[in-house]
PDB file of N, CA and C in Angstrom:
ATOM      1  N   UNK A   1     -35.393  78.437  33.901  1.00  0.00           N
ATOM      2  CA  UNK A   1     -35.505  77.108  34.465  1.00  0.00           C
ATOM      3  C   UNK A   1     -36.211  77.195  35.811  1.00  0.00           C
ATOM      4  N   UNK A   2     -37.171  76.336  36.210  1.00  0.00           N
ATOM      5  CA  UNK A   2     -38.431  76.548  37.418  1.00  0.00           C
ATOM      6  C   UNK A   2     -37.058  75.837  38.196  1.00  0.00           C
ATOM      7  N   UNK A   3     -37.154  76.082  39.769  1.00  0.00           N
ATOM      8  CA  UNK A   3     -36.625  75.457  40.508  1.00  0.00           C
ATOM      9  C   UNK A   3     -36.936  74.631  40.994  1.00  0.00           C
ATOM     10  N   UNK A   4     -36.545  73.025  41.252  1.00  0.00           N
ATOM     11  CA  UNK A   4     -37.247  71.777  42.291  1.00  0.00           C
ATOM     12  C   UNK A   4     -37.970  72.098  43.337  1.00  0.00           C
ATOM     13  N   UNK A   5     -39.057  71.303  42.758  1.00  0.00           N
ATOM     14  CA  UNK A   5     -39.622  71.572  43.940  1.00  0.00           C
ATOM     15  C   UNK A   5     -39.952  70.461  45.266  1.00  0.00           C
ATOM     16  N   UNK A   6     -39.126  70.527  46.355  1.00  0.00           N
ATOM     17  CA  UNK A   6     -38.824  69.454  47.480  1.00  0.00           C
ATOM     18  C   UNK A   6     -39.946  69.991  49.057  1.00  0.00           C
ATOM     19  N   UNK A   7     -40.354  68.339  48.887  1.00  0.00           N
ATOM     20  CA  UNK A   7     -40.633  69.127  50.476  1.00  0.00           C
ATOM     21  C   UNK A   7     -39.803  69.442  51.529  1.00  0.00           C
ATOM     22  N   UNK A   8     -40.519  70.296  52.245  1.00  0.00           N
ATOM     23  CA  UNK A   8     -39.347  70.645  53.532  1.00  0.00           C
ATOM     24  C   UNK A   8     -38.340  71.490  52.696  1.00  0.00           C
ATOM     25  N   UNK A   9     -38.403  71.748  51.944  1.00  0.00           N
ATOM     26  CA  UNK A   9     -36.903  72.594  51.271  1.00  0.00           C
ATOM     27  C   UNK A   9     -37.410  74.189  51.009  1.00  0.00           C
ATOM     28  N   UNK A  10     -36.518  75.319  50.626  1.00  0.00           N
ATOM     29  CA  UNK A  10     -36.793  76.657  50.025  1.00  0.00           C
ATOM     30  C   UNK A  10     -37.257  76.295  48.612  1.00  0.00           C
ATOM     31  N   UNK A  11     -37.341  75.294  48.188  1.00  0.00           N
ATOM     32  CA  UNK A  11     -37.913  74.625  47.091  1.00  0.00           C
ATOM     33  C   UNK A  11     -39.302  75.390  46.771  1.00  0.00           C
ATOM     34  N   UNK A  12     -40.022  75.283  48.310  1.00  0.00           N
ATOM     35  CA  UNK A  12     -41.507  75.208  48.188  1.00  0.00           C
ATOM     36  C   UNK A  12     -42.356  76.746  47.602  1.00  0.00           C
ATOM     37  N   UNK A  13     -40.893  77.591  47.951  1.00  0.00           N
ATOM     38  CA  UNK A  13     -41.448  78.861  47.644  1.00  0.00           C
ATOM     39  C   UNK A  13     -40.403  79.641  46.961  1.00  0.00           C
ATOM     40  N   UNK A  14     -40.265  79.847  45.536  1.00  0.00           N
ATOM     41  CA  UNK A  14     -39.253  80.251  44.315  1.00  0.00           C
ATOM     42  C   UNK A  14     -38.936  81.558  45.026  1.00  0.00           C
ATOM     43  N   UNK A  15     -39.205  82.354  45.821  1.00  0.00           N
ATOM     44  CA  UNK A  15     -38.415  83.593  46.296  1.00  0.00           C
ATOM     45  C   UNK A  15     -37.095  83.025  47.617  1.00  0.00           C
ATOM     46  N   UNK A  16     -37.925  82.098  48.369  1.00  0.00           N
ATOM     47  CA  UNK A  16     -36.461  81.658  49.543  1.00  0.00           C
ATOM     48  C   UNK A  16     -35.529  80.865  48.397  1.00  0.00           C
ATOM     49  N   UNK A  17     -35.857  79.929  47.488  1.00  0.00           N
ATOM     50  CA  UNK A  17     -34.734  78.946  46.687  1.00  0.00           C
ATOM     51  C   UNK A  17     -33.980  79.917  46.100  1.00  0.00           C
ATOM     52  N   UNK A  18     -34.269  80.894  45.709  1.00  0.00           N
ATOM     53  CA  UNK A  18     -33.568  82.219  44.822  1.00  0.00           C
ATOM     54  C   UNK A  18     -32.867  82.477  45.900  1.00  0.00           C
ATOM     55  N   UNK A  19     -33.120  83.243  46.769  1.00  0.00           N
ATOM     56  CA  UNK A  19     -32.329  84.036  47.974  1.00  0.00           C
ATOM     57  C   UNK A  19     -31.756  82.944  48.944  1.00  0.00           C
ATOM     58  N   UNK A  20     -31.929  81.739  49.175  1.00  0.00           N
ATOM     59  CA  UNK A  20     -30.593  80.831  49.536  1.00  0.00           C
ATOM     60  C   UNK A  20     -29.863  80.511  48.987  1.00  0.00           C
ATOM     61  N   UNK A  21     -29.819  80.465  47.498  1.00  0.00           N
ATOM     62  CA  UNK A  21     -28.901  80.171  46.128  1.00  0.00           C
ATOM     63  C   UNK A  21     -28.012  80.721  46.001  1.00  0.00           C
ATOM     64  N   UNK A  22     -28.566  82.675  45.955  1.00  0.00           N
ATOM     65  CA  UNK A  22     -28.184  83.982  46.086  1.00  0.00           C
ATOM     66  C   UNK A  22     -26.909  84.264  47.161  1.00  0.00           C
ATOM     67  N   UNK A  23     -27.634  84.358  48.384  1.00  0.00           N
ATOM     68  CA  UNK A  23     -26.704  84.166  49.234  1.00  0.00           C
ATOM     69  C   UNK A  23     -25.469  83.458  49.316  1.00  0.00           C
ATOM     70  N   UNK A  24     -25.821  82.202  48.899  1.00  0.00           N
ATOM     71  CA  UNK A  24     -24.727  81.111  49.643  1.00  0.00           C
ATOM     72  C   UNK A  24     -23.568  81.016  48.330  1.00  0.00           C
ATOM     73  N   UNK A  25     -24.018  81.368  47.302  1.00  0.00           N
ATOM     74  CA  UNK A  25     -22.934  82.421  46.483  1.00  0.00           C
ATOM     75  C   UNK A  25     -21.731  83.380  46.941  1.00  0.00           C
ATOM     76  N   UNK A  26     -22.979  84.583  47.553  1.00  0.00           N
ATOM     77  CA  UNK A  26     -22.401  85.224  48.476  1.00  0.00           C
ATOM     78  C   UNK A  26     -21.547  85.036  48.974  1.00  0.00           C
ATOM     79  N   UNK A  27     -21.907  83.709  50.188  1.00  0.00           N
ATOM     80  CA  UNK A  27     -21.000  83.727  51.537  1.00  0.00           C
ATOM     81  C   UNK A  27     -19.896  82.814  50.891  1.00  0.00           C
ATOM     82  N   UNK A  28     -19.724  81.921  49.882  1.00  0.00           N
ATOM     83  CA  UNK A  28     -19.039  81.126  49.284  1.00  0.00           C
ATOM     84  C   UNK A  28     -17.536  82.480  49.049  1.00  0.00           C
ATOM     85  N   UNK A  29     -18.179  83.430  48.184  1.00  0.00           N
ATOM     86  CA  UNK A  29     -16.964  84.889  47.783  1.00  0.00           C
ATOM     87  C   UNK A  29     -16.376  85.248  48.831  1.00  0.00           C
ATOM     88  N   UNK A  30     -17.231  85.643  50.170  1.00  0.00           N
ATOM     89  CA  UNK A  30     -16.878  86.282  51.139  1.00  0.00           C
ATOM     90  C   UNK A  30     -16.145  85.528  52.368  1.00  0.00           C
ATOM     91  N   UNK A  31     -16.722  84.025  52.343  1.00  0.00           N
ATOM     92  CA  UNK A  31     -15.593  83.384  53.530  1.00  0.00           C
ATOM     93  C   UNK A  31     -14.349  82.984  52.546  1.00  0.00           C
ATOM     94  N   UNK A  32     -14.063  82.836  51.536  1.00  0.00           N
ATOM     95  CA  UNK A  32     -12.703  82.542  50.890  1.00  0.00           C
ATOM     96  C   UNK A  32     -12.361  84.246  50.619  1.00  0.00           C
ATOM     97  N   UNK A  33     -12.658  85.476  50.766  1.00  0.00           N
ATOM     98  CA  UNK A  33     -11.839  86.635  51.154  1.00  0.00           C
ATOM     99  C   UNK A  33     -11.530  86.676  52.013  1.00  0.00           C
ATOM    100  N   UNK A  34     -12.542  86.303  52.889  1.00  0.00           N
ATOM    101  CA  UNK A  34     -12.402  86.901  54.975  1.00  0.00           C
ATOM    102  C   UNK A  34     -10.920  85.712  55.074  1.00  0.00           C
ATOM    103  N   UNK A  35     -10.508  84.627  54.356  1.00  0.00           N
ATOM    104  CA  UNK A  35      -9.801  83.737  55.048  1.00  0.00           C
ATOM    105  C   UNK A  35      -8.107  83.569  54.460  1.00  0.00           C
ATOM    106  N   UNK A  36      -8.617  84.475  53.237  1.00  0.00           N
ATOM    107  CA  UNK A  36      -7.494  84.324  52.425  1.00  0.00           C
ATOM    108  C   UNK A  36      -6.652  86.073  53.251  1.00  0.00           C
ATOM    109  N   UNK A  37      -7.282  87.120  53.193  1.00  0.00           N
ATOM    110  CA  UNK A  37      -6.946  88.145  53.775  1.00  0.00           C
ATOM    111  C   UNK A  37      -6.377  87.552  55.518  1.00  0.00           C
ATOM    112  N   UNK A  38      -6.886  87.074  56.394  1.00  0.00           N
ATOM    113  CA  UNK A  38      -6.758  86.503  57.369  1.00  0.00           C
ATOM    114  C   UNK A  38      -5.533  85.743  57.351  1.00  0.00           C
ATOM    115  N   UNK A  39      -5.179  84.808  56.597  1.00  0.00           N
ATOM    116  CA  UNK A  39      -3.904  83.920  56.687  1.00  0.00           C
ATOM    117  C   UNK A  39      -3.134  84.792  55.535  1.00  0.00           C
ATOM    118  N   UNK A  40      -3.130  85.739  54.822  1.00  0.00           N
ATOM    119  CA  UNK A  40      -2.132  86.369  54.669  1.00  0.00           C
ATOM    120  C   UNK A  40      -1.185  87.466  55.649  1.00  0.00           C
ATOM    121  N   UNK A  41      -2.566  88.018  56.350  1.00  0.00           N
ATOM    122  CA  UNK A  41      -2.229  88.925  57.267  1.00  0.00           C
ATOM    123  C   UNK A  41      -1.597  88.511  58.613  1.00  0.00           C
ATOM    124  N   UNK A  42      -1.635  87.079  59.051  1.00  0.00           N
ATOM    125  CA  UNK A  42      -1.404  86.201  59.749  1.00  0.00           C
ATOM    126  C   UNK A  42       0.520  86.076  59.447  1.00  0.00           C
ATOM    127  N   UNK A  43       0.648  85.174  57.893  1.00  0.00           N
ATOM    128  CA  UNK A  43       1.610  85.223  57.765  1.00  0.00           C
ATOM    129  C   UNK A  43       2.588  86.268  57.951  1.00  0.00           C
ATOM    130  N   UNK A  44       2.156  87.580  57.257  1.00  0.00           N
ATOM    131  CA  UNK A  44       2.888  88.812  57.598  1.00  0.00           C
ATOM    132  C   UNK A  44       3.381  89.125  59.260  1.00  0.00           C
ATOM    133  N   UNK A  45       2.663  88.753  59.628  1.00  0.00           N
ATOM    134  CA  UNK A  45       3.121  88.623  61.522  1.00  0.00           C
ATOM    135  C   UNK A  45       2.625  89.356  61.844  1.00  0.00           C
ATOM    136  N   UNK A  46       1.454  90.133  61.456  1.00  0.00           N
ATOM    137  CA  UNK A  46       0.508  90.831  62.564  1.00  0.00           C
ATOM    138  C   UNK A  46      -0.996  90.345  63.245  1.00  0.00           C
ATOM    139  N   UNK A  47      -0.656  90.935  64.361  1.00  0.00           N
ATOM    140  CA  UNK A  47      -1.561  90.654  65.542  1.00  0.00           C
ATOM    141  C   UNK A  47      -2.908  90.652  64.912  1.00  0.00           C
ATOM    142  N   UNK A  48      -4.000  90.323  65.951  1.00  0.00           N
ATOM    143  CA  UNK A  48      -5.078  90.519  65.697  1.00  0.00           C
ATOM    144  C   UNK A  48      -5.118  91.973  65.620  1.00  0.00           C
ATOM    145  N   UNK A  49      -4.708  92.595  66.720  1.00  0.00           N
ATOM    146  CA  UNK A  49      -5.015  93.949  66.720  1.00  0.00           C
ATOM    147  C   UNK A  49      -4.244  95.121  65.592  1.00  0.00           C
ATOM    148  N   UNK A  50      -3.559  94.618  65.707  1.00  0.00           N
ATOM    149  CA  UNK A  50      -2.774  95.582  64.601  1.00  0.00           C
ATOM    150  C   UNK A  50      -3.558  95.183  63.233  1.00  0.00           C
ATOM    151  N   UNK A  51      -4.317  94.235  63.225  1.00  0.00           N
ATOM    152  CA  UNK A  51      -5.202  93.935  61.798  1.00  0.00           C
ATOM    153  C   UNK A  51      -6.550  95.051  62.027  1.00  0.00           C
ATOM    154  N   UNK A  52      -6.714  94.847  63.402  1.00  0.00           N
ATOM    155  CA  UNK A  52      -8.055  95.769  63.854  1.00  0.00           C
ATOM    156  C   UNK A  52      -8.002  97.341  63.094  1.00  0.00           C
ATOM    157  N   UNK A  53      -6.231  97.653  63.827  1.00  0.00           N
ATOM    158  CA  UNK A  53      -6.081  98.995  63.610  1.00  0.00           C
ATOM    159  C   UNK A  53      -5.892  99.481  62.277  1.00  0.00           C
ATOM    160  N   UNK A  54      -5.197  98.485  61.244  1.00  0.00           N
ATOM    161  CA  UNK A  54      -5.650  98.523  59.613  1.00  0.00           C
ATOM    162  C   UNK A  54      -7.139  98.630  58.805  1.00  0.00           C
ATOM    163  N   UNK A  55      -7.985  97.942  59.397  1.00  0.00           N
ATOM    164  CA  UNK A  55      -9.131  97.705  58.878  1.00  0.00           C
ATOM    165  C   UNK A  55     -10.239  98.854  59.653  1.00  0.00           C
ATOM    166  N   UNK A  56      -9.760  99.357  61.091  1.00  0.00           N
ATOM    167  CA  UNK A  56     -10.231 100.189  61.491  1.00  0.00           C
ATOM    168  C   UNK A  56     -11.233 102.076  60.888  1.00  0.00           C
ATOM    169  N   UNK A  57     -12.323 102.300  60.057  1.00  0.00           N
ATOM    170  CA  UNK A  57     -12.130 103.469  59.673  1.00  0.00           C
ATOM    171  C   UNK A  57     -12.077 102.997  57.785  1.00  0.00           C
ATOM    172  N   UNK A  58     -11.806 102.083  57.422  1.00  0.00           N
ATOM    173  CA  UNK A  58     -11.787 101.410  55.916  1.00  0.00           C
ATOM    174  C   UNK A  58     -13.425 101.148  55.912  1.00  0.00           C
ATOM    175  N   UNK A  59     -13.763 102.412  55.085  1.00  0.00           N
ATOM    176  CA  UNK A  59     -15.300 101.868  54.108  1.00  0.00           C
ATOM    177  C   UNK A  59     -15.546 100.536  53.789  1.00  0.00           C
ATOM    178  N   UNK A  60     -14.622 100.070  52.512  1.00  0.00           N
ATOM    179  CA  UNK A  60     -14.138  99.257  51.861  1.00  0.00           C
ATOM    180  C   UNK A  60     -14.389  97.895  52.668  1.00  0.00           C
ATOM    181  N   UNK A  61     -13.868  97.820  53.691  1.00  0.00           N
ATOM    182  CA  UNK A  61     -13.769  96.589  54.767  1.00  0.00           C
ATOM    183  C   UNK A  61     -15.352  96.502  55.624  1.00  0.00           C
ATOM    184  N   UNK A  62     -15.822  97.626  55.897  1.00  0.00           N
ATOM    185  CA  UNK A  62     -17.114  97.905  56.781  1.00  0.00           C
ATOM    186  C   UNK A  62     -18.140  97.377  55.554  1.00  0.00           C
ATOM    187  N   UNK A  63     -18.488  98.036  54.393  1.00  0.00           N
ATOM    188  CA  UNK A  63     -18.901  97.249  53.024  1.00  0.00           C
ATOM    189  C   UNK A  63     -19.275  96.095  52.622  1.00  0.00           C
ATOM    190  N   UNK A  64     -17.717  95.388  52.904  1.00  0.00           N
ATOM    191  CA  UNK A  64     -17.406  93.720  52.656  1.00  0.00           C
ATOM    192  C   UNK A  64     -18.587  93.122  53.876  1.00  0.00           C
ATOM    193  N   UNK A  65     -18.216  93.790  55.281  1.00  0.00           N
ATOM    194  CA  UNK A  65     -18.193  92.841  56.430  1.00  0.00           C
ATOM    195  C   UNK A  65     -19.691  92.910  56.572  1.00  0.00           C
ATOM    196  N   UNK A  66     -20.265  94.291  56.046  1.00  0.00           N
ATOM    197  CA  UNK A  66     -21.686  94.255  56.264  1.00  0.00           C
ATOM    198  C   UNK A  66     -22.426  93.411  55.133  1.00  0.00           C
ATOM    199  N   UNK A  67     -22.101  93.139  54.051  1.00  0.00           N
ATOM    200  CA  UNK A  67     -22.707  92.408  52.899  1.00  0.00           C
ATOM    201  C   UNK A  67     -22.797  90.740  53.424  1.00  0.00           C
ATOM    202  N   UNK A  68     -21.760  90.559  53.840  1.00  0.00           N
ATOM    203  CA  UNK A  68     -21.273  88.970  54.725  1.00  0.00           C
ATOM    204  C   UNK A  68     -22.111  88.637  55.808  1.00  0.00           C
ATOM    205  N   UNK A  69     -22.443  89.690  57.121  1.00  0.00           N
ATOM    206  CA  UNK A  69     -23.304  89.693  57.531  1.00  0.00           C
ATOM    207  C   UNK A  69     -24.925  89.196  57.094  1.00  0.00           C
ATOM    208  N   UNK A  70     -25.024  90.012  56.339  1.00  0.00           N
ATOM    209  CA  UNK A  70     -26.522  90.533  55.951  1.00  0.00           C
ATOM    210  C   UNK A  70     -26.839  89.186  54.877  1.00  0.00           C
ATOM    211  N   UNK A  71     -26.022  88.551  54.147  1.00  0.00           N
ATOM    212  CA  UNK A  71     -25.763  87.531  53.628  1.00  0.00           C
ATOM    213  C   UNK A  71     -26.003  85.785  54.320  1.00  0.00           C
ATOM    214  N   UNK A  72     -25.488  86.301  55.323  1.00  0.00           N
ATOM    215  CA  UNK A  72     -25.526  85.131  56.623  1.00  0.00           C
ATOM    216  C   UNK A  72     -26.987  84.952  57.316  1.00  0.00           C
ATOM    217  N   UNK A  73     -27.330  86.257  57.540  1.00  0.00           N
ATOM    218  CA  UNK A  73     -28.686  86.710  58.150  1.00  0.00           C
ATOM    219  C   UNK A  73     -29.980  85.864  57.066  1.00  0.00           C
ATOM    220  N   UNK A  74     -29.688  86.477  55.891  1.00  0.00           N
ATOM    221  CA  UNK A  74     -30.585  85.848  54.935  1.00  0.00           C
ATOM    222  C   UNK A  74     -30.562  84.381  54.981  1.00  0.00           C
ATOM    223  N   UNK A  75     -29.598  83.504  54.620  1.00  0.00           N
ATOM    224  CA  UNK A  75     -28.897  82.532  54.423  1.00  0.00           C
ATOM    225  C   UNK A  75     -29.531  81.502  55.824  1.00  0.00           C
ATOM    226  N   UNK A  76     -29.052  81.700  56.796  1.00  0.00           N
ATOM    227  CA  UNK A  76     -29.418  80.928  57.669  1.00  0.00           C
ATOM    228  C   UNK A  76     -30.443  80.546  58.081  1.00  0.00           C
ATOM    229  N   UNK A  77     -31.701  81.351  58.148  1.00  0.00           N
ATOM    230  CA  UNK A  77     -32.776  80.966  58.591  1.00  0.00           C
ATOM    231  C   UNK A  77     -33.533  80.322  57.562  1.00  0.00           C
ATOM    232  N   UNK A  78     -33.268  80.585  56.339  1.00  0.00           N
ATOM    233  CA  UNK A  78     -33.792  79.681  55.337  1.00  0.00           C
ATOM    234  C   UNK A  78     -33.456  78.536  55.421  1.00  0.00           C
ATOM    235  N   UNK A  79     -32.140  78.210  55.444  1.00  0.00           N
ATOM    236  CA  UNK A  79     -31.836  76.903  55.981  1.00  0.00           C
ATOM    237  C   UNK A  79     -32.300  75.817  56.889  1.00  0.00           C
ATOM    238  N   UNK A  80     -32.042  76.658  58.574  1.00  0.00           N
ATOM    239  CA  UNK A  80     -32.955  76.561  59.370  1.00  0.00           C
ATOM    240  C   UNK A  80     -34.625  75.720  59.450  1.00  0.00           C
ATOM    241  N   UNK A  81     -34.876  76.657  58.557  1.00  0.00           N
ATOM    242  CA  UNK A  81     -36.201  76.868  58.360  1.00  0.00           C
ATOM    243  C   UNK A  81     -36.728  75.052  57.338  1.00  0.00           C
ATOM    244  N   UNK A  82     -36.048  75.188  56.307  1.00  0.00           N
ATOM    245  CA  UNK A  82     -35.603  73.919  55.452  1.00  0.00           C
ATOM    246  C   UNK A  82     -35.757  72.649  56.620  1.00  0.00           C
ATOM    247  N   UNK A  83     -34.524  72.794  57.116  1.00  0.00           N
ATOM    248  CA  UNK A  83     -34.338  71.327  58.155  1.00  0.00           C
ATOM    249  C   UNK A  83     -35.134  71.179  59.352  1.00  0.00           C
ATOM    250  N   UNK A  84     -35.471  72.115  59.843  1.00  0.00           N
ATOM    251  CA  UNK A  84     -37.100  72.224  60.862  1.00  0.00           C
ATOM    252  C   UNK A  84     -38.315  71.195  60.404  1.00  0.00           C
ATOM    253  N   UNK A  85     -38.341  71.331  58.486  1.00  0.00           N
ATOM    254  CA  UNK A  85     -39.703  71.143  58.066  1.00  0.00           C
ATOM    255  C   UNK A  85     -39.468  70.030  58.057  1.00  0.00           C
ATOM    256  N   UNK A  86     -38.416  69.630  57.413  1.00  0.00           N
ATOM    257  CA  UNK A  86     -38.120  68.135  57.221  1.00  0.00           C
ATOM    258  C   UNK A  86     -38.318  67.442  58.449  1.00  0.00           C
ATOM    259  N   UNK A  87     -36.991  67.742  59.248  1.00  0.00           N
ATOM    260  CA  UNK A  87     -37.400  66.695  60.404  1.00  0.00           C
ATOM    261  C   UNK A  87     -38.988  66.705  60.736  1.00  0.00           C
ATOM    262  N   UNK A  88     -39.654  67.933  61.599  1.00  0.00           N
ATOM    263  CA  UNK A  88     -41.210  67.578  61.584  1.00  0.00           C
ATOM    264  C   UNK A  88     -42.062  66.737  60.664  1.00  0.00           C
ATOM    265  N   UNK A  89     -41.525  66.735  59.685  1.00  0.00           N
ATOM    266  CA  UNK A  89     -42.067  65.790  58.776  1.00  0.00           C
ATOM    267  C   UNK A  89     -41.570  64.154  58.505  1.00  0.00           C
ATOM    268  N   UNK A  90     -40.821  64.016  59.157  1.00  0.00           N
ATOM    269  CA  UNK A  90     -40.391  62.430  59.731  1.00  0.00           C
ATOM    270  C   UNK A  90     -39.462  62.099  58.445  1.00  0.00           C
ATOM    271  N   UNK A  91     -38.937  62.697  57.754  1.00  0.00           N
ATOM    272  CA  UNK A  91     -38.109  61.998  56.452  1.00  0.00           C
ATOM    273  C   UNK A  91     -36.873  61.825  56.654  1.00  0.00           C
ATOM    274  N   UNK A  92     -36.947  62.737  57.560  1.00  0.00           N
ATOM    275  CA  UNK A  92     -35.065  62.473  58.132  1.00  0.00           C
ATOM    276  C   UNK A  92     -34.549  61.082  58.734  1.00  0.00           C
ATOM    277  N   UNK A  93     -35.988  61.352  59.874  1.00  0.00           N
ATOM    278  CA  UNK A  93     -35.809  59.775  60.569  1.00  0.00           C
ATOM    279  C   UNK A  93     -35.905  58.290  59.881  1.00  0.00           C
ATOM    280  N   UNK A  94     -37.240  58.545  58.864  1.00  0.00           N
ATOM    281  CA  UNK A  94     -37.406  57.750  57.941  1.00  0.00           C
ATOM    282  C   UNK A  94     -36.174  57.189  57.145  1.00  0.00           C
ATOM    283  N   UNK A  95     -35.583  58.457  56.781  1.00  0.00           N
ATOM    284  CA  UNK A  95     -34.248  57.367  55.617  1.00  0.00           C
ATOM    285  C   UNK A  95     -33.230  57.203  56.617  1.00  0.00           C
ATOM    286  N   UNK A  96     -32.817  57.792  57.641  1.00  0.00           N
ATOM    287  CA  UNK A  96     -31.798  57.212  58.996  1.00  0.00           C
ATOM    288  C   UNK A  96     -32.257  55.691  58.982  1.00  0.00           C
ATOM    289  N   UNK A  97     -33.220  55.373  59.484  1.00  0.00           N
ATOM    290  CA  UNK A  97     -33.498  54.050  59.963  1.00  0.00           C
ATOM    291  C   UNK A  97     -33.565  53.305  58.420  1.00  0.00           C
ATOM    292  N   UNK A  98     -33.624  53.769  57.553  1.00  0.00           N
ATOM    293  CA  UNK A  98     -33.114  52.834  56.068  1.00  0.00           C
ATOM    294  C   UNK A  98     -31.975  52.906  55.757  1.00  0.00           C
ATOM    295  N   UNK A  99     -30.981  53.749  56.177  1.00  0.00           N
ATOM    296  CA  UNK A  99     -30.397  53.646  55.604  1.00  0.00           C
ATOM    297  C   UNK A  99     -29.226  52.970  56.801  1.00  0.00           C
ATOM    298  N   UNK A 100     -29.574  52.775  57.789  1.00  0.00           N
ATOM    299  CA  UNK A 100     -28.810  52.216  58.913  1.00  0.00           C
ATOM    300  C   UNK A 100     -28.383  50.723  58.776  1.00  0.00           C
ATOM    301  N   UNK A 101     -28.876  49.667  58.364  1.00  0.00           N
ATOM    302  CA  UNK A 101     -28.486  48.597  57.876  1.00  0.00           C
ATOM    303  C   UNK A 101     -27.506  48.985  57.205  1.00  0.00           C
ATOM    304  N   UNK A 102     -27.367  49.176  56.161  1.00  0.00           N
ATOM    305  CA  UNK A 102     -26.347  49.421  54.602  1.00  0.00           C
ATOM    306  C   UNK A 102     -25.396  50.396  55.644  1.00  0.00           C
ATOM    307  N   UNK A 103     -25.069  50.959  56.537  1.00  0.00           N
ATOM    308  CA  UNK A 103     -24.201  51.467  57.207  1.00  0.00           C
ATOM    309  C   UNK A 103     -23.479  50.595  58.344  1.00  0.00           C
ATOM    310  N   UNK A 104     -24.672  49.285  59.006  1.00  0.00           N
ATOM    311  CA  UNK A 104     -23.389  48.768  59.375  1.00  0.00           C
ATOM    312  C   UNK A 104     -23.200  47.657  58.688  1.00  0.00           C
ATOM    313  N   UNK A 105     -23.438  47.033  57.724  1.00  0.00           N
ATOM    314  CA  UNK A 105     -22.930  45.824  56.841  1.00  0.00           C
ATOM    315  C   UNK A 105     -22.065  47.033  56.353  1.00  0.00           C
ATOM    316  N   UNK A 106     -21.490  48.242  55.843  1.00  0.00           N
ATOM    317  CA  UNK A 106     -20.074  48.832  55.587  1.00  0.00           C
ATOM    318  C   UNK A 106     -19.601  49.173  57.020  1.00  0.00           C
ATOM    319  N   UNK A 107     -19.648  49.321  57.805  1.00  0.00           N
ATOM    320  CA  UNK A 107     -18.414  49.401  59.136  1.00  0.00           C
ATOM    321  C   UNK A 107     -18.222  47.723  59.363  1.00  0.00           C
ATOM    322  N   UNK A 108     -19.006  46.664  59.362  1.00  0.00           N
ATOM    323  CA  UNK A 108     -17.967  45.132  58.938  1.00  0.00           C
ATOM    324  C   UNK A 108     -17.634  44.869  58.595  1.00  0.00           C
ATOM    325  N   UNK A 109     -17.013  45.444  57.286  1.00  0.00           N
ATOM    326  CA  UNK A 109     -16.195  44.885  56.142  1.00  0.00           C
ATOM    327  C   UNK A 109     -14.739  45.740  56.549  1.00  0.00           C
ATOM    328  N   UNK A 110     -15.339  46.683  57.487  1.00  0.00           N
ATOM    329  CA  UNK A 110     -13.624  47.826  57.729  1.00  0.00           C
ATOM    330  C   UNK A 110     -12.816  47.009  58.482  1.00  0.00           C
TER     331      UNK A 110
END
């Protein structure tokens, strides 16, 4: 299946739409580990540091944290990069100011 192709988006070039897709997969796995490990380890009643000194020297954890990283690294500037084009390209502002009417005829009816 070809990927959409949008302006202003990783759309424009099938290697960034792959590798922001890719990624944000990624970081989707890795911030629901980093958070679920975190508020378990939380509950258990240890410190930050005493989490330090567990994870300290663990492959396993250095592995995770560098994939998450390197994941983020990729991830962001594509993004970035995405919403840069757009705005320079006035579409943002364009549907703001259309779509601003129909936003406050709904905050008068609240």
């Amino acid at each position: 299946m070809r990927p959409p192709r949008a302006h202003g988006s990783a759309g424009d070039d099938p290697a960034l739409y792959i590798a922001q897709r890719a990624t944000a997969f990624v970081l989707a796995f890795a911030v629901t580990i980093h958070l679920v490990t975190i508020i378990y380890a939380i509950r258990g009643g240890l410190t930050a540091g005493e989490i330090l000194a567990r994870t300290h020297g663990n492959r396993w954890f250095l592995g995770f944290y560098l994939i998450f990283v390197l994941a983020a690294a990729i991830h962001a500037p594509i993004g970035l990069r995405s919403v840069l084009r757009e705005w320079r390209s006035g579409a943002a502002v364009r549907s703001t100011l259309q779509c601003w009417p129909s936003r406050r005829c709904c905050w008068s009816l609240v």
